[in-house]
Protein backbone atom coordinates (compact mmCIF):
# COMPACT_ATOMS: atom_id res chain seq x y z
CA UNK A 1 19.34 -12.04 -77.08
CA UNK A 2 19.25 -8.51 -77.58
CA UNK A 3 16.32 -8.23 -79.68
CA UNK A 4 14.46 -9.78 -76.71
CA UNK A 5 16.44 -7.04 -74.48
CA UNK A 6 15.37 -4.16 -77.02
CA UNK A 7 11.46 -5.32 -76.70
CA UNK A 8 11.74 -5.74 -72.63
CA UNK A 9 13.34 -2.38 -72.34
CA UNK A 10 10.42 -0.69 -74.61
CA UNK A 11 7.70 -2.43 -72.65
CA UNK A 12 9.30 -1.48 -69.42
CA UNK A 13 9.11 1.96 -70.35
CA UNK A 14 5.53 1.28 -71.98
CA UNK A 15 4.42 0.03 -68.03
CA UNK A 16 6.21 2.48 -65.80
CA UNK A 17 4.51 5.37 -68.41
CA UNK A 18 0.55 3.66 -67.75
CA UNK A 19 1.51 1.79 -64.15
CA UNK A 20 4.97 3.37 -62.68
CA UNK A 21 6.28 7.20 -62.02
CA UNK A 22 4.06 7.87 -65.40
CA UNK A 23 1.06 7.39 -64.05
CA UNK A 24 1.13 9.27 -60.23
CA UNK A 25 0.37 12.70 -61.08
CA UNK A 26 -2.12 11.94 -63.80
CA UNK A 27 -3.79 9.40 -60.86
CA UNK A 28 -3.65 12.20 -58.14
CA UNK A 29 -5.26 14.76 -60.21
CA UNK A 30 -7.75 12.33 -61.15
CA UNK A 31 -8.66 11.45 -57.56
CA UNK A 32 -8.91 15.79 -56.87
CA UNK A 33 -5.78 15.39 -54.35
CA UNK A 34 -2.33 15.78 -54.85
CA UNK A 35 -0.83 15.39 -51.58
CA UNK A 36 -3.16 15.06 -48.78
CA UNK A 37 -1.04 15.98 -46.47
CA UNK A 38 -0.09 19.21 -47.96
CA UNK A 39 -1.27 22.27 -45.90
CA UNK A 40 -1.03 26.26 -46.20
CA UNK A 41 2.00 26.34 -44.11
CA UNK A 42 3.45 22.66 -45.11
CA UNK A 43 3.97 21.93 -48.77
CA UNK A 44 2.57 24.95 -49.45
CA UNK A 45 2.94 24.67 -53.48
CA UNK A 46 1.02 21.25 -53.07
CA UNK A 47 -1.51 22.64 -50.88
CA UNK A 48 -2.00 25.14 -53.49
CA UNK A 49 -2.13 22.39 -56.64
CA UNK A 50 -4.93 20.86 -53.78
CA UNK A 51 -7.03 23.60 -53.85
CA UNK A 52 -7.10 24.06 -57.73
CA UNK A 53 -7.82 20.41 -58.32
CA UNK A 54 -10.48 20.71 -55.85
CA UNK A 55 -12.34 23.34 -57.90
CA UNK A 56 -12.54 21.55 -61.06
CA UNK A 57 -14.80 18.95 -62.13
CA UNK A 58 -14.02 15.67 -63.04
CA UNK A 59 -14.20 16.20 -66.58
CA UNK A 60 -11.28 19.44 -66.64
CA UNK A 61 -9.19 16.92 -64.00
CA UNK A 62 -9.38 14.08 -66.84
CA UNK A 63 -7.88 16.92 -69.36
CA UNK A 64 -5.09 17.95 -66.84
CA UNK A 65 -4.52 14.40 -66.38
CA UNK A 66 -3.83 13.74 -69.85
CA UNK A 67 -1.47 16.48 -70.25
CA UNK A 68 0.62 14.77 -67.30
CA UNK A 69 0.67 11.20 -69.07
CA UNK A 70 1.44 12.90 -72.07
CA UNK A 71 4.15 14.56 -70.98
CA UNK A 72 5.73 12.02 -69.00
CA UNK A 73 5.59 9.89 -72.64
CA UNK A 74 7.15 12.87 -74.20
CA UNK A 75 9.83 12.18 -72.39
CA UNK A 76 10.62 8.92 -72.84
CA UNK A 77 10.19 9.88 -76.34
CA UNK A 78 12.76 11.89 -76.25
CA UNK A 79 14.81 10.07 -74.22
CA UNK A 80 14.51 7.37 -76.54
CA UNK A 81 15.30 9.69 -79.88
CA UNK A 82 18.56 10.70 -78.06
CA UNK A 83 19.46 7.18 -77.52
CA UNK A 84 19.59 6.78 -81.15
CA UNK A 85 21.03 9.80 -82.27
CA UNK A 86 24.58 9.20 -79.87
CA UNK A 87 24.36 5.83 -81.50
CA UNK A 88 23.88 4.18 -78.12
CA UNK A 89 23.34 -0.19 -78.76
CA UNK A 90 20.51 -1.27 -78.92
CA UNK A 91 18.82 1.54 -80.31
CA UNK A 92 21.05 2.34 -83.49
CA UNK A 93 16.79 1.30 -85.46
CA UNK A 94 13.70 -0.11 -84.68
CA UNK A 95 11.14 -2.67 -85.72
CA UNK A 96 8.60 0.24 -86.59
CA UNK A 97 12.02 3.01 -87.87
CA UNK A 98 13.19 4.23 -85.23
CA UNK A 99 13.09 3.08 -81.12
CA UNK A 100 10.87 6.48 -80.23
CA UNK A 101 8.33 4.81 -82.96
CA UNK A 102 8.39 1.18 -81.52
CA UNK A 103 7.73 3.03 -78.27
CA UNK A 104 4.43 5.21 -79.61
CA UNK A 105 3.81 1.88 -80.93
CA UNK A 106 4.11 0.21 -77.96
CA UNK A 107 2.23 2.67 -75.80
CA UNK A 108 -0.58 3.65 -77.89
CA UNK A 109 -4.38 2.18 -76.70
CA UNK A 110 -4.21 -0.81 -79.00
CA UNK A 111 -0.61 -1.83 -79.00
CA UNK A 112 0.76 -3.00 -82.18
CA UNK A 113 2.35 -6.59 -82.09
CA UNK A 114 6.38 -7.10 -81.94
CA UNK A 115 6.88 -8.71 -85.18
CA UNK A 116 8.11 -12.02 -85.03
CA UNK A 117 11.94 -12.20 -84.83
CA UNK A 118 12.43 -14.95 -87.89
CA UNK A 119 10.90 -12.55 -90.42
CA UNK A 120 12.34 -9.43 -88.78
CA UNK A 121 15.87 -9.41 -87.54
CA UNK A 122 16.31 -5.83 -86.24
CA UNK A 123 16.89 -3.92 -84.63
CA UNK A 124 20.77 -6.13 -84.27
């Protein structure tokens, strides 16, 4: 059914933004290392993001942290609002307007609900 397709492929990109590839950089600043094994003269642009994560407190790491997730869901948004615009199936329109809304939706800290499929048909 590719209404059920449409609402996997949004949730998959819902979990891989707060459990997947989304959500490494915002965990390694949390944790104050990017890449322990980063040293002056190996990795040395790691080593460096080391050392500046290691001078902040846990409070500025939270706001750098943010900024990652929040850019990694930018672009899926976009992704998503590209989709639609080359008129790529199944994201011609979404439940909530468009797919990039069903996604904010989706992602947001109290998810909205998929509505049920009998009462709402779309997207097709």
């Amino acid at each position: 059914m590719k209404a059920q397709q449409y609402k996997d492929f949004i949730d998959q990109m819902v979990d891989v933004c707060r459990n997947g590839q989304g959500a490494i950089g915002s965990t390694r600043v949390r944790n104050g290392v990017w890449n322990e094994n980063a040293r002056a003269d190996f990795l040395e642009d790691q080593f460096q993001i080391n050392q500046l994560l290691g001078i902040l407190n846990d409070e500025q790491r939270e706001v750098i942290a943010g900024m990652l997730a929040q850019a990694f869901e930018s672009g899926v948004f976009e992704t998503l609002k590209a989709l639609e615009e080359f008129e790529i199936e199944p994201f011609l329109e979404g439940y909530e307007g468009s797919p990039y809304h069903d996604f904010i939706g989706r992602v947001a800290t109290v998810q909205w609900q998929w509505p049920d499929d009998d009462e709402n048909e779309k997207p097709a």
